[in-house]
C-alpha atoms as a PDB file:
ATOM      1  CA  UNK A   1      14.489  10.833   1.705  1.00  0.00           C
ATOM      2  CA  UNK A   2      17.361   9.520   0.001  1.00  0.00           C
ATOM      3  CA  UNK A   3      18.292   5.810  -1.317  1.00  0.00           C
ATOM      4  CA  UNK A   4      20.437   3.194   1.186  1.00  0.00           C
ATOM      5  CA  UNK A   5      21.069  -0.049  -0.246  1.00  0.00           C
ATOM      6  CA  UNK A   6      20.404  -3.270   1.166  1.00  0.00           C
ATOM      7  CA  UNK A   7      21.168  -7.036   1.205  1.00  0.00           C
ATOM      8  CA  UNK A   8      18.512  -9.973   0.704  1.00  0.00           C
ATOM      9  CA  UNK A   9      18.880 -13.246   0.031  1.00  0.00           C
ATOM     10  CA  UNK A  10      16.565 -14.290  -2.933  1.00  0.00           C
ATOM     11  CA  UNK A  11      15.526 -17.676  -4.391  1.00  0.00           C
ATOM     12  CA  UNK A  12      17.300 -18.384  -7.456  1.00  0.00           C
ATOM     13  CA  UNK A  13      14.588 -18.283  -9.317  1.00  0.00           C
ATOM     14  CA  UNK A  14      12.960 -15.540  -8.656  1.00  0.00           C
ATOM     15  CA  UNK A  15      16.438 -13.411  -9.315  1.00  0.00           C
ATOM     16  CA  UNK A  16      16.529 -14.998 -13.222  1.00  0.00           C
ATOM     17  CA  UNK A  17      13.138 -14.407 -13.689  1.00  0.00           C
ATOM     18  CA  UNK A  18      14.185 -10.449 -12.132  1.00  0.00           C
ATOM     19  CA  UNK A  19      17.025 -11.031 -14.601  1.00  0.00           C
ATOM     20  CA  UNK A  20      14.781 -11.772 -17.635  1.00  0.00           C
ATOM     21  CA  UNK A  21      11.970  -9.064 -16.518  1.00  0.00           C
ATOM     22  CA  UNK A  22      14.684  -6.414 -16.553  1.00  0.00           C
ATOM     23  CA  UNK A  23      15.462  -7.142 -20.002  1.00  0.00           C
ATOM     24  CA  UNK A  24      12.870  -7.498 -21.487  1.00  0.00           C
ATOM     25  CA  UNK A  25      11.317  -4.178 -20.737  1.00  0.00           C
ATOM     26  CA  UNK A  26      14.208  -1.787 -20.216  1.00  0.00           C
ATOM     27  CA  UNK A  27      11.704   0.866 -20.543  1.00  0.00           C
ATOM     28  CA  UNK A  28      10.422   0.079 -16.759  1.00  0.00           C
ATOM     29  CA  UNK A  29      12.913  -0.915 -15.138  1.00  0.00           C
ATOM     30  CA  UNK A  30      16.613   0.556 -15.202  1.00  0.00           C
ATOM     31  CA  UNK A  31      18.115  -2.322 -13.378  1.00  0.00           C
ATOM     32  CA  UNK A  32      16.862  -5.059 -10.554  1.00  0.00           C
ATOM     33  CA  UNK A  33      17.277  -2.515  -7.662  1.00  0.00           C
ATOM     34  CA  UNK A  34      14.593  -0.733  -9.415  1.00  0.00           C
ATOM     35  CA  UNK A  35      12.322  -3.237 -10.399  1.00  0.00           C
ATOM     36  CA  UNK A  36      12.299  -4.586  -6.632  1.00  0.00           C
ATOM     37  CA  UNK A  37      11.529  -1.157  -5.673  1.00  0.00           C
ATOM     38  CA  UNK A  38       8.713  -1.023  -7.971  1.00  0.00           C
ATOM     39  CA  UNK A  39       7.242  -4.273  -6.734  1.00  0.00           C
ATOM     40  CA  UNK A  40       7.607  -3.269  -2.637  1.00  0.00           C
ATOM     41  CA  UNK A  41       5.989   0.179  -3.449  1.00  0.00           C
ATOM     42  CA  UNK A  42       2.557  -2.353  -5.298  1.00  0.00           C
ATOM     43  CA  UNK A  43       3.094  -4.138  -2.089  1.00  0.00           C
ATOM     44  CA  UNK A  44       3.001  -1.409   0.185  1.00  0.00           C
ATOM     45  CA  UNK A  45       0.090   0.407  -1.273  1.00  0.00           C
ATOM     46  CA  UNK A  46      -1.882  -3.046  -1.668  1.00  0.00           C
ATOM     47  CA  UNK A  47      -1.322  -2.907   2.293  1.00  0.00           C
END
């Protein structure tokens, strides 16, 4: 199954802490795509 992208609209705050988690640990996260992707797939399994 490949990738589509999508469009949300985000609090501001949450997107600058996304901003400041994705820099901080550029080891797990490439960019904000994929850190959202890693927090739906918790989500989803949490479910």
């Amino acid at each position: 199954m490949g990738k589509k992208p999508i469009s949300a609209t985000i609090e501001e705050d949450l997107i600058k802490w996304i901003d400041k988690e994705v820099v901080r640990d550029r080891q797990k996260y490439r960019n904000k795509s994929h850190l959202i992707e890693i927090a739906l797939e918790k989500l989803k399994k949490e479910r």
